[in-house]
PDB file of N, CA and C in Angstrom:
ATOM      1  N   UNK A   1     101.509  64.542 207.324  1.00  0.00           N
ATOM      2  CA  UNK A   1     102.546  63.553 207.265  1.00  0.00           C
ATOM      3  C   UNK A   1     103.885  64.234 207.042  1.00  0.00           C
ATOM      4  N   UNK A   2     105.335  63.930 207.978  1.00  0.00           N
ATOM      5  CA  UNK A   2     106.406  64.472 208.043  1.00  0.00           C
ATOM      6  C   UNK A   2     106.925  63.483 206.994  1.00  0.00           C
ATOM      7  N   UNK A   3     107.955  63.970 206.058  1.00  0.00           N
ATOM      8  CA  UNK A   3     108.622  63.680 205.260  1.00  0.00           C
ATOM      9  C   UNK A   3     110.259  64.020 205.241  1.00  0.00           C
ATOM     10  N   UNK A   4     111.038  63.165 205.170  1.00  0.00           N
ATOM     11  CA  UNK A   4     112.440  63.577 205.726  1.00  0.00           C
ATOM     12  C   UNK A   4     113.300  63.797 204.742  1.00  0.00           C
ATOM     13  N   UNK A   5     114.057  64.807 204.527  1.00  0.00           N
ATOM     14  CA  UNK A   5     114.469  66.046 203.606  1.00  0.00           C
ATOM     15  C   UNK A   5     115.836  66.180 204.244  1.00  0.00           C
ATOM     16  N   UNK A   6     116.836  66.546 203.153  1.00  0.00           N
ATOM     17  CA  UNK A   6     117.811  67.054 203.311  1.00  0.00           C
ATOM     18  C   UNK A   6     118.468  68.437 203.074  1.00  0.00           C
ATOM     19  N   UNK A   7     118.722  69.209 204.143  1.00  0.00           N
ATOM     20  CA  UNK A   7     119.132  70.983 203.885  1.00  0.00           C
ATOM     21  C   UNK A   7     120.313  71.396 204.126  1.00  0.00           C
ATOM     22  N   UNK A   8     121.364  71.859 203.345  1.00  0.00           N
ATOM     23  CA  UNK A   8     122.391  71.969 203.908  1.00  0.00           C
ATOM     24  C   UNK A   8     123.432  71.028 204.699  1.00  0.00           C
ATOM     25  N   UNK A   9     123.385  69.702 204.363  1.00  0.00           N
ATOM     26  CA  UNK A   9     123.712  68.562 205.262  1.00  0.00           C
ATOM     27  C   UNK A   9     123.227  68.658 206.759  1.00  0.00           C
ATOM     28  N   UNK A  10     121.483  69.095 207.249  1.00  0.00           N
ATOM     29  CA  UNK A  10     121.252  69.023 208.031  1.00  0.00           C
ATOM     30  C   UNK A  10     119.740  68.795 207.737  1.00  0.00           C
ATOM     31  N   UNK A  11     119.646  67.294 208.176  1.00  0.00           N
ATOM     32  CA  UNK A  11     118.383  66.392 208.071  1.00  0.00           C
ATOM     33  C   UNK A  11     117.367  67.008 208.975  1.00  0.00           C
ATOM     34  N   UNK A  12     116.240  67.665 208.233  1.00  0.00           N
ATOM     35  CA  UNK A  12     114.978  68.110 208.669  1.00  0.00           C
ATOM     36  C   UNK A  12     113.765  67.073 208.027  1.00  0.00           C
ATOM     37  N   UNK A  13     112.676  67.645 208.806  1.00  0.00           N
ATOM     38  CA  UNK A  13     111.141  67.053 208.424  1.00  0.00           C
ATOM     39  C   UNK A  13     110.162  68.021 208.178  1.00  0.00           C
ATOM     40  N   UNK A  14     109.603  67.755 206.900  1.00  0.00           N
ATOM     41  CA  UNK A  14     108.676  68.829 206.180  1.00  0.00           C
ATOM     42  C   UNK A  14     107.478  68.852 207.448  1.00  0.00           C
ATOM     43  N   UNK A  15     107.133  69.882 207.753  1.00  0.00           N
ATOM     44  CA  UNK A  15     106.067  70.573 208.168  1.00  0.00           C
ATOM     45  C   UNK A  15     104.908  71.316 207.830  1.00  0.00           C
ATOM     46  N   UNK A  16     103.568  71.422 207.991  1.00  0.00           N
ATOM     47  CA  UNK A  16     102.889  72.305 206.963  1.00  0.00           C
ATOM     48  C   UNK A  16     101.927  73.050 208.343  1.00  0.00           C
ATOM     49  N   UNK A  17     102.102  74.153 208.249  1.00  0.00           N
ATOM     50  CA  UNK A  17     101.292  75.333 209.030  1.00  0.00           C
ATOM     51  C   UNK A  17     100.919  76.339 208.232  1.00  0.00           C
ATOM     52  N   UNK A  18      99.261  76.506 209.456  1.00  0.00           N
ATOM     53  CA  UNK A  18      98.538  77.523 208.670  1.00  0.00           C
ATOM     54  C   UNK A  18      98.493  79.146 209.146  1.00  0.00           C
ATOM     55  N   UNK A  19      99.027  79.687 208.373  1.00  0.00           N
ATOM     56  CA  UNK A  19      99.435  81.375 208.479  1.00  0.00           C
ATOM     57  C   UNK A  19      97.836  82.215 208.416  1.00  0.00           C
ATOM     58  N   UNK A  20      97.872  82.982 208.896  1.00  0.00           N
ATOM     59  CA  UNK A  20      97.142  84.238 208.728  1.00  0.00           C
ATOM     60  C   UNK A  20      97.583  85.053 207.169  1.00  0.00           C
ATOM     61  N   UNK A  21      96.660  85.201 206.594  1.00  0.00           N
ATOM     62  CA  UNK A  21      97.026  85.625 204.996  1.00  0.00           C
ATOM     63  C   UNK A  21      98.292  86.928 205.287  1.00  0.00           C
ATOM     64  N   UNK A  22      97.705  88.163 206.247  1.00  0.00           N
ATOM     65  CA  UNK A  22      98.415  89.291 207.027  1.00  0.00           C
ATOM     66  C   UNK A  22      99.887  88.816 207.160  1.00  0.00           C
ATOM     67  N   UNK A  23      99.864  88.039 208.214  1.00  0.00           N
ATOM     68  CA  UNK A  23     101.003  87.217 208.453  1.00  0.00           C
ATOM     69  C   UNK A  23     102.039  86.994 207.809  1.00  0.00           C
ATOM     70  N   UNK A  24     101.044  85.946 206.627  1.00  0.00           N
ATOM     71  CA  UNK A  24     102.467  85.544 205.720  1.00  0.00           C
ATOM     72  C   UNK A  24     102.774  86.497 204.961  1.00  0.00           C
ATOM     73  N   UNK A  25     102.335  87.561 204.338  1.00  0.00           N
ATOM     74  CA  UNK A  25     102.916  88.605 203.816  1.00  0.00           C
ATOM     75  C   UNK A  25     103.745  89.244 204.704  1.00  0.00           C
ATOM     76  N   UNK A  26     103.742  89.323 206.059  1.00  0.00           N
ATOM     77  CA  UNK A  26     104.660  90.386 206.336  1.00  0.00           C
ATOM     78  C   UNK A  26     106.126  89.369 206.490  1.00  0.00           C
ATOM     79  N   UNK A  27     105.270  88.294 206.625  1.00  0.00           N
ATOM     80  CA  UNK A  27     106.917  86.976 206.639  1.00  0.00           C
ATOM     81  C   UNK A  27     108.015  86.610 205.315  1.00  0.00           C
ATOM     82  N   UNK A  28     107.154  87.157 204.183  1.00  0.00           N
ATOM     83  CA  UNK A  28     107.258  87.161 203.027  1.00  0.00           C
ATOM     84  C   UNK A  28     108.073  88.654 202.679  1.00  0.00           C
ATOM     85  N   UNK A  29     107.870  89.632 203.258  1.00  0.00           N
ATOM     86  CA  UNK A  29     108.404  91.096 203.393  1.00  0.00           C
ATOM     87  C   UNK A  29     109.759  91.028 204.054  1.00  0.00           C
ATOM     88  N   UNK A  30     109.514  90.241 205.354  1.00  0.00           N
ATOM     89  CA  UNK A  30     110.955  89.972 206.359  1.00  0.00           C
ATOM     90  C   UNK A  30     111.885  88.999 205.613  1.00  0.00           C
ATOM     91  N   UNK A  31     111.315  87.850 205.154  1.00  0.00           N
ATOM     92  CA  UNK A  31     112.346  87.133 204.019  1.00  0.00           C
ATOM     93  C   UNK A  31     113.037  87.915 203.077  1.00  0.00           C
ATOM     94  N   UNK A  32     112.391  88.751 202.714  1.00  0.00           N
ATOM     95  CA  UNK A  32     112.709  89.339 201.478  1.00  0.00           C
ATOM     96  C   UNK A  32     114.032  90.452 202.310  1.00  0.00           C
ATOM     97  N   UNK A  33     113.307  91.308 203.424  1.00  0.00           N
ATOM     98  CA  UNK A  33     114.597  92.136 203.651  1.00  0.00           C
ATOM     99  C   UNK A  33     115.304  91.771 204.194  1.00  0.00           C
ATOM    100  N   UNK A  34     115.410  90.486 204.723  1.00  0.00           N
ATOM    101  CA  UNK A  34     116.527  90.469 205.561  1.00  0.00           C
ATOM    102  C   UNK A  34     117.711  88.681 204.696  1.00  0.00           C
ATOM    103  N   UNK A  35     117.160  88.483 203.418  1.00  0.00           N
ATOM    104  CA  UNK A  35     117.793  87.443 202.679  1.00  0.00           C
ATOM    105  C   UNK A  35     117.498  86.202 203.053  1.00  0.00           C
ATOM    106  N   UNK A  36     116.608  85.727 203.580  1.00  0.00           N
ATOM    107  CA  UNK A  36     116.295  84.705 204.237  1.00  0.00           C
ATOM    108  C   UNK A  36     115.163  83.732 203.151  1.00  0.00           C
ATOM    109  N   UNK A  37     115.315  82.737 203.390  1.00  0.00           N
ATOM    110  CA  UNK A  37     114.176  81.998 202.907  1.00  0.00           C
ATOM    111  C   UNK A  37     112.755  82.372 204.081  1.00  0.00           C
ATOM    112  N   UNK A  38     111.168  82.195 204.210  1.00  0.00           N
ATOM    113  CA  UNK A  38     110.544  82.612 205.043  1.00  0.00           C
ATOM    114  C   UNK A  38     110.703  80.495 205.720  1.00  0.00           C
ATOM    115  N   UNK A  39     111.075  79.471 205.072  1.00  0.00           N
ATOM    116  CA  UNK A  39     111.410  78.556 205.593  1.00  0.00           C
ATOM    117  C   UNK A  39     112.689  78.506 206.798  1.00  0.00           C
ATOM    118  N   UNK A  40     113.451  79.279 206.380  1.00  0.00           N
ATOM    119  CA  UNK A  40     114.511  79.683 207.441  1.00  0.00           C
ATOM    120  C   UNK A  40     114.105  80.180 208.395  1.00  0.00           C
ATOM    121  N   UNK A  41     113.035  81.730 208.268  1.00  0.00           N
ATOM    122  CA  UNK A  41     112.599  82.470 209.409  1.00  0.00           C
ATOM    123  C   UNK A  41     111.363  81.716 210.185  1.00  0.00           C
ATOM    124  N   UNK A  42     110.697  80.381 210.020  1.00  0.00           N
ATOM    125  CA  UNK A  42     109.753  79.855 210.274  1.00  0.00           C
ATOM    126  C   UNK A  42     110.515  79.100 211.334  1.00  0.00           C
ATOM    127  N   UNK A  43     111.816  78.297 210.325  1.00  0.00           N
ATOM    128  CA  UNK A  43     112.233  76.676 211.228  1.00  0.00           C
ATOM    129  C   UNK A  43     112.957  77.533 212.387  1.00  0.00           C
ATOM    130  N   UNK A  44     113.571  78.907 212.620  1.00  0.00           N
ATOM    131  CA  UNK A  44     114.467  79.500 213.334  1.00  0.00           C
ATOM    132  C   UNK A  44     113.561  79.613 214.498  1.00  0.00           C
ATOM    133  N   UNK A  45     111.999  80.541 214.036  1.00  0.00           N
ATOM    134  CA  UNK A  45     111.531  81.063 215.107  1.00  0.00           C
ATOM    135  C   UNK A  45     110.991  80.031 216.354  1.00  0.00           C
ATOM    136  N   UNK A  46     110.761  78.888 215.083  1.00  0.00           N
ATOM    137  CA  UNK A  46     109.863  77.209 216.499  1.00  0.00           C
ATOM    138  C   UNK A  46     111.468  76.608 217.334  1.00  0.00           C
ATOM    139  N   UNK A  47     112.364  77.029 216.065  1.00  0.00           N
ATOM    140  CA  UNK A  47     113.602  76.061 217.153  1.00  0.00           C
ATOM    141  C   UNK A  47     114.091  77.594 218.660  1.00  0.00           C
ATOM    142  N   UNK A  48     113.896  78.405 218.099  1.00  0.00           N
ATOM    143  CA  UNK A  48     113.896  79.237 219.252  1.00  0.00           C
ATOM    144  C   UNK A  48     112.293  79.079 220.488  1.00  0.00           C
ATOM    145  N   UNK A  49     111.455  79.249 219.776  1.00  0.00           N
ATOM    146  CA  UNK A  49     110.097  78.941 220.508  1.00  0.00           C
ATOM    147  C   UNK A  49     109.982  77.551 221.477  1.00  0.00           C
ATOM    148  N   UNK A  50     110.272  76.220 221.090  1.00  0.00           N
ATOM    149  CA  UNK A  50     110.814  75.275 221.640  1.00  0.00           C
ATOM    150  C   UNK A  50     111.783  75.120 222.769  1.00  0.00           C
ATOM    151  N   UNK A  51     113.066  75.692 222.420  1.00  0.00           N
ATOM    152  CA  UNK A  51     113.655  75.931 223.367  1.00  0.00           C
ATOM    153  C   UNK A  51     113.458  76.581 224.571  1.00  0.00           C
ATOM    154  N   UNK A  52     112.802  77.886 224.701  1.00  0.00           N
ATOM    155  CA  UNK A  52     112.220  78.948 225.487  1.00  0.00           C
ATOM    156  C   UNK A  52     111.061  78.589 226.337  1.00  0.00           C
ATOM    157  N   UNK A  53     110.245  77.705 225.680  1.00  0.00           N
ATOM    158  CA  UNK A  53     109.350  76.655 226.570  1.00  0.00           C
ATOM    159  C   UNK A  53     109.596  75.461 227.406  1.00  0.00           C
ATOM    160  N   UNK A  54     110.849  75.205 226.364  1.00  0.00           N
ATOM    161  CA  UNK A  54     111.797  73.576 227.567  1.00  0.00           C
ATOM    162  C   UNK A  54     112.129  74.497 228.718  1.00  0.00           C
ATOM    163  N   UNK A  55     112.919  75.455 228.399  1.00  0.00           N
ATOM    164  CA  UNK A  55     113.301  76.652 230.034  1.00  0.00           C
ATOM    165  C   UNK A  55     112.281  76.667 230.678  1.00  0.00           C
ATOM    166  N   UNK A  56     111.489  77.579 230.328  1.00  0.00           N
ATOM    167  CA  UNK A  56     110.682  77.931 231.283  1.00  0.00           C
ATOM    168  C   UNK A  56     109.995  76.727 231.568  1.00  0.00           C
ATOM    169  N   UNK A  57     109.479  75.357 231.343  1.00  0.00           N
ATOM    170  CA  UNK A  57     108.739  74.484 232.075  1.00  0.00           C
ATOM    171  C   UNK A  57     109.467  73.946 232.941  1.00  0.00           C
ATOM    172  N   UNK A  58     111.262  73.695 232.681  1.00  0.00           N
ATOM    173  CA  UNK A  58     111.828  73.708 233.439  1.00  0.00           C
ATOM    174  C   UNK A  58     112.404  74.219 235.126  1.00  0.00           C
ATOM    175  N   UNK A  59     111.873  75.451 234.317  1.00  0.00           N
ATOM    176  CA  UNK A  59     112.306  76.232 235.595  1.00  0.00           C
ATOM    177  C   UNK A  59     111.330  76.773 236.936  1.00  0.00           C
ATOM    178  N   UNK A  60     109.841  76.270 236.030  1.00  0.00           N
ATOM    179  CA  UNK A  60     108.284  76.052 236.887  1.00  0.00           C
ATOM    180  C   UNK A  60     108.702  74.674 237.564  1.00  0.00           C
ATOM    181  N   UNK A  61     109.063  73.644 237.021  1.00  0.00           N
ATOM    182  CA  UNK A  61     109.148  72.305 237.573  1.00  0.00           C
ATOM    183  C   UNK A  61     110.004  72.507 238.903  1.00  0.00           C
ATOM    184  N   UNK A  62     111.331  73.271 238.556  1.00  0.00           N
ATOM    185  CA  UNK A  62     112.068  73.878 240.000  1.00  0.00           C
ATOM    186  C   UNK A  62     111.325  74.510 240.764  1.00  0.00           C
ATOM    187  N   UNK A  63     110.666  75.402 240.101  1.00  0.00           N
ATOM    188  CA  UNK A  63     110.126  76.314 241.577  1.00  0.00           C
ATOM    189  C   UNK A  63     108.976  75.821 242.106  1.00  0.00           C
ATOM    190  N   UNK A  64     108.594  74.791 241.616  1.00  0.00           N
ATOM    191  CA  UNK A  64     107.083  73.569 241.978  1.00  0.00           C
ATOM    192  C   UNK A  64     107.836  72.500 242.970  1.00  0.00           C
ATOM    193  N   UNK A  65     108.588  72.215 243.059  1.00  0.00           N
ATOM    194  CA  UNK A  65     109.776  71.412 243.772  1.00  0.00           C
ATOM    195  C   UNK A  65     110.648  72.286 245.105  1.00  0.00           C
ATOM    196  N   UNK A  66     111.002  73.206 244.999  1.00  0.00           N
ATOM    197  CA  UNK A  66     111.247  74.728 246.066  1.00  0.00           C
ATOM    198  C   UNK A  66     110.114  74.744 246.910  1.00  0.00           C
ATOM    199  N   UNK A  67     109.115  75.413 246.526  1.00  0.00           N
ATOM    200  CA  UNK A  67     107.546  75.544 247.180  1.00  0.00           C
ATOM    201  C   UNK A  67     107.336  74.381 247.767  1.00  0.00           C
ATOM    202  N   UNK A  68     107.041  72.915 247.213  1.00  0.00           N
ATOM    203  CA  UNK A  68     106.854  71.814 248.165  1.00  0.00           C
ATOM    204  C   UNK A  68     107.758  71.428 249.352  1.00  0.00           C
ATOM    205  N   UNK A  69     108.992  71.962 249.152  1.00  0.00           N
ATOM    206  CA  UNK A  69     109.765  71.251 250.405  1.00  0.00           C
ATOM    207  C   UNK A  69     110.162  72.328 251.111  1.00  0.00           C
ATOM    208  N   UNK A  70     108.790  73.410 250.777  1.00  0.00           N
ATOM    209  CA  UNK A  70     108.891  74.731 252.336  1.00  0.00           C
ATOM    210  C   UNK A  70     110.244  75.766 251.890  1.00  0.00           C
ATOM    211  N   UNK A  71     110.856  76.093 250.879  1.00  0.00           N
ATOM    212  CA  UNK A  71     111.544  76.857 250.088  1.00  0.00           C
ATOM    213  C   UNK A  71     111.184  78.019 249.309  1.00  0.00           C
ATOM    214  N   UNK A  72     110.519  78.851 249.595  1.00  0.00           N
ATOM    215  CA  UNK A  72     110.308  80.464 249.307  1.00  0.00           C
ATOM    216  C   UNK A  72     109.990  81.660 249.781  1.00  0.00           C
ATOM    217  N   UNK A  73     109.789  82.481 249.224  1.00  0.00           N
ATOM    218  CA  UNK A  73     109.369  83.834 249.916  1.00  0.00           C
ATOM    219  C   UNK A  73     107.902  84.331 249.964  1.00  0.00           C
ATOM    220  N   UNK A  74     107.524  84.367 251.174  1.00  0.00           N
ATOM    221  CA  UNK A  74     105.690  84.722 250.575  1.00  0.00           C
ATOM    222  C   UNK A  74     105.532  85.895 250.291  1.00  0.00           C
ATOM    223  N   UNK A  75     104.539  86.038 249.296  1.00  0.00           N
ATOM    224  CA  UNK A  75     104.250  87.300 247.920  1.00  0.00           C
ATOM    225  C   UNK A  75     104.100  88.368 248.765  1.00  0.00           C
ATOM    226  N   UNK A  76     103.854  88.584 250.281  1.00  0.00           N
ATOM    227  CA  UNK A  76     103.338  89.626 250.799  1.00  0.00           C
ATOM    228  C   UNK A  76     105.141  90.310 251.370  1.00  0.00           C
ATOM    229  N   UNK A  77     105.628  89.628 252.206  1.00  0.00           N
ATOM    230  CA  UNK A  77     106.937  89.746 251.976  1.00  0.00           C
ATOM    231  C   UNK A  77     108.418  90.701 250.856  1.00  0.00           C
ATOM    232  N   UNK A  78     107.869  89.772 249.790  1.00  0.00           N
ATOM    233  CA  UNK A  78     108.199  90.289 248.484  1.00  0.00           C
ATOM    234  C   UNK A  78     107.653  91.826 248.120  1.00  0.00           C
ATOM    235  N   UNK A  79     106.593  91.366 247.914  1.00  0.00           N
ATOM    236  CA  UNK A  79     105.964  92.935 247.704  1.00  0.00           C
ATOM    237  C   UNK A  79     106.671  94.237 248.380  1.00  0.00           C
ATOM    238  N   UNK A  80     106.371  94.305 249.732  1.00  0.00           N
ATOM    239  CA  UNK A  80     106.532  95.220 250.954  1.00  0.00           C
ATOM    240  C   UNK A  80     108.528  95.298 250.822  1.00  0.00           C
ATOM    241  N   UNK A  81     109.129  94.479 250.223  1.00  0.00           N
ATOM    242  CA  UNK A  81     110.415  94.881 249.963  1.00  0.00           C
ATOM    243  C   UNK A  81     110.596  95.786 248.673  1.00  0.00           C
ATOM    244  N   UNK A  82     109.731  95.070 247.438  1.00  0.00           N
ATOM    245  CA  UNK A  82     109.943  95.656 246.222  1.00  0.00           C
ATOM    246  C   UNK A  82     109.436  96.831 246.125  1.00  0.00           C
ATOM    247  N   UNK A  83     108.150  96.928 247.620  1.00  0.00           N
ATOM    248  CA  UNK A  83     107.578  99.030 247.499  1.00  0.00           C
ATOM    249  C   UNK A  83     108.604  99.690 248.474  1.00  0.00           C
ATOM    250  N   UNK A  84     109.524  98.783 249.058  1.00  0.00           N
ATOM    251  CA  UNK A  84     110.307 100.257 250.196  1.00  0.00           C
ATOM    252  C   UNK A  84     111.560 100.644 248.864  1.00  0.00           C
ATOM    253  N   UNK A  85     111.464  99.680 247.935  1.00  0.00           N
ATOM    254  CA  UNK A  85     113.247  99.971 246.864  1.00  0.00           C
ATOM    255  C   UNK A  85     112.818 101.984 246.929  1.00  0.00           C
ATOM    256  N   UNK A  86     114.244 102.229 246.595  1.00  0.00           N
ATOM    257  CA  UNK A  86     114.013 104.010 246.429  1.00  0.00           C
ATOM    258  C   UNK A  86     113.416 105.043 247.561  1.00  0.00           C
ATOM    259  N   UNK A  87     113.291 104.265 248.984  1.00  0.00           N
ATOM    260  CA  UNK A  87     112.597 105.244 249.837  1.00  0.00           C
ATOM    261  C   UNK A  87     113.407 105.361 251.010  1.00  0.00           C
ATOM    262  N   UNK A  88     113.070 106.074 252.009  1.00  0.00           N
ATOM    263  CA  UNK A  88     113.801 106.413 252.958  1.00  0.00           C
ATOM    264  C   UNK A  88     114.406 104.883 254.210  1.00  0.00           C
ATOM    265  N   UNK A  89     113.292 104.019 254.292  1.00  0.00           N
ATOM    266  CA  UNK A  89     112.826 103.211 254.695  1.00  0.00           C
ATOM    267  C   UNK A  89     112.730 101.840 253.930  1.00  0.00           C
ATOM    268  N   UNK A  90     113.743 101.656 253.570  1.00  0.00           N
ATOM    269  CA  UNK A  90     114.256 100.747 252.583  1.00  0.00           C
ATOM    270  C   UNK A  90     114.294  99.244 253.291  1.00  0.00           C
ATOM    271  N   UNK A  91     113.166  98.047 253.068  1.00  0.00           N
ATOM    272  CA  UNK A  91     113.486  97.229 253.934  1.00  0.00           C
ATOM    273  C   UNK A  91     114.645  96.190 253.553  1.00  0.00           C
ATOM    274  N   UNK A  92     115.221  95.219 254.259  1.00  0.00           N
ATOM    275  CA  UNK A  92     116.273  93.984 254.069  1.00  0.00           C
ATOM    276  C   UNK A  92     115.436  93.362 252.827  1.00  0.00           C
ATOM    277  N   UNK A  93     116.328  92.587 252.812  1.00  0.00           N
ATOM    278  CA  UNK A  93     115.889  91.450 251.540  1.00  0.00           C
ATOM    279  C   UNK A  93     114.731  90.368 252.309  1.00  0.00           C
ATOM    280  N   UNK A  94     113.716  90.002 251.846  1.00  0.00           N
ATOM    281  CA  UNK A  94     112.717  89.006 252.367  1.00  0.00           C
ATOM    282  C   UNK A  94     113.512  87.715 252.526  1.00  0.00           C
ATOM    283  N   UNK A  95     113.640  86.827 254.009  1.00  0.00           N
ATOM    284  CA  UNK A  95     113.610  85.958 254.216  1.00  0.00           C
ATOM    285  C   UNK A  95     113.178  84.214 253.442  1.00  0.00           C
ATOM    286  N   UNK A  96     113.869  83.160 253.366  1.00  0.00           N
ATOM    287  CA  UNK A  96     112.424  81.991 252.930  1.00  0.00           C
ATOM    288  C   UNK A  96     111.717  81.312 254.313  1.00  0.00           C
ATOM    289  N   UNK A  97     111.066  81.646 253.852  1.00  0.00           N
ATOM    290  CA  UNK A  97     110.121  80.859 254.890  1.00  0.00           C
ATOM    291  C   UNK A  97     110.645  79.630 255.893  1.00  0.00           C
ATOM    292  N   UNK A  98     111.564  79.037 255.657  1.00  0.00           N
ATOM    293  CA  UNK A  98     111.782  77.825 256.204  1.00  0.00           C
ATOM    294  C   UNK A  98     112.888  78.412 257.131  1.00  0.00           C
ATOM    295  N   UNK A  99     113.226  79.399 256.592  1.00  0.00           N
ATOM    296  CA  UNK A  99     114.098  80.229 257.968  1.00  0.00           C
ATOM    297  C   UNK A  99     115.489  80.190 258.099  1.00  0.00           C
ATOM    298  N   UNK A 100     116.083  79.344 257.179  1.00  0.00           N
ATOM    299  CA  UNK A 100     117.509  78.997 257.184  1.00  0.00           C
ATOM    300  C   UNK A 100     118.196  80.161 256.130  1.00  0.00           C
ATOM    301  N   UNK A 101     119.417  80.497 256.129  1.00  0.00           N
ATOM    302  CA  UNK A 101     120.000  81.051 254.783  1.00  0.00           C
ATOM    303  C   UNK A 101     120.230  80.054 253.676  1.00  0.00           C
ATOM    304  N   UNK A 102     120.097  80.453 253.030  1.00  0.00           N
ATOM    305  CA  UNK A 102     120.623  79.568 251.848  1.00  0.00           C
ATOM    306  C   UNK A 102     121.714  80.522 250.487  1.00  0.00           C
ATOM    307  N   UNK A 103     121.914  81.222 251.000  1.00  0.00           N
ATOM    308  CA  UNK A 103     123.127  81.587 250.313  1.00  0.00           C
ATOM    309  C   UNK A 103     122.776  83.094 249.140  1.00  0.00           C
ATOM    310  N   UNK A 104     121.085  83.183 248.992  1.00  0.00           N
ATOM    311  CA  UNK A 104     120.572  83.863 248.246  1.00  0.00           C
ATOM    312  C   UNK A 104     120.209  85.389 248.618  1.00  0.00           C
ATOM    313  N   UNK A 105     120.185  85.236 249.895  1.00  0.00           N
ATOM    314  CA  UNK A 105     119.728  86.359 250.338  1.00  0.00           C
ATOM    315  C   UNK A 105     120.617  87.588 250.402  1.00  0.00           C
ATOM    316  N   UNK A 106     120.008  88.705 249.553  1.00  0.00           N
ATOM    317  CA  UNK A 106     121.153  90.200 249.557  1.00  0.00           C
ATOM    318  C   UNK A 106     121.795  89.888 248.139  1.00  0.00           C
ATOM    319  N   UNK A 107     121.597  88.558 247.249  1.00  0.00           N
ATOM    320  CA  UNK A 107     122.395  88.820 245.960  1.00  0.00           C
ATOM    321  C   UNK A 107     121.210  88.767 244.682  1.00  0.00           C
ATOM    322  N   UNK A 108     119.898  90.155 245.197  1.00  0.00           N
ATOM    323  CA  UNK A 108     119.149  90.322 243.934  1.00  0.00           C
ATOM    324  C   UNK A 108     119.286  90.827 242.891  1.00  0.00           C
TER     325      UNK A 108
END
């Protein structure tokens, strides 16, 4: 059960998670050296963790949306560019499939 708390004039909700004994000592070590409450280094690391997952599902949802309407590069393509980088025989940038420019190509 969340319980609503006041920190710093910034309204949070109590949370309770279960640590690895290992864990919380070394979280307990990092609080300690770096001045932190290990409540600070906990609520910091999920509001960073959270965020980093809204991106990236975000940015799967784009490229799930690209791919359906015939918008990418096929992996074999890709590849055979990313093994000529550094060689004599250096190929162009891979094409998208649908064949048009779109403005991307040559700015990797």
């Amino acid at each position: 059960m969340c319980e609503n708390v006041f920190m710093a004039n910034t309204r949070s909700a109590t949370f309770s998670v279960r640590l690895k004994p290992a864990t919380k000592r070394r979280l307990a070590k990092l609080a300690k050296d770096s001045g932190r409450s290990a409540n600070f280094l906990i609520s910091d690391a999920v509001e960073s963790y959270v965020a980093d997952q809204e991106r990236l599902r975000a940015e799967i949802r784009r490229a799930d949306r690209q791919v359906k309407s015939g918008h990418y590069i096929k992996h074999e393509d890709m590849k055979a560019w990313l093994l000529s980088w550094g060689t004599k025989h250096e190929l162009p940038p891979p094409k998208c499939v649908c064949g048009k420019a779109h403005g991307n190509e040559g700015r990797w």
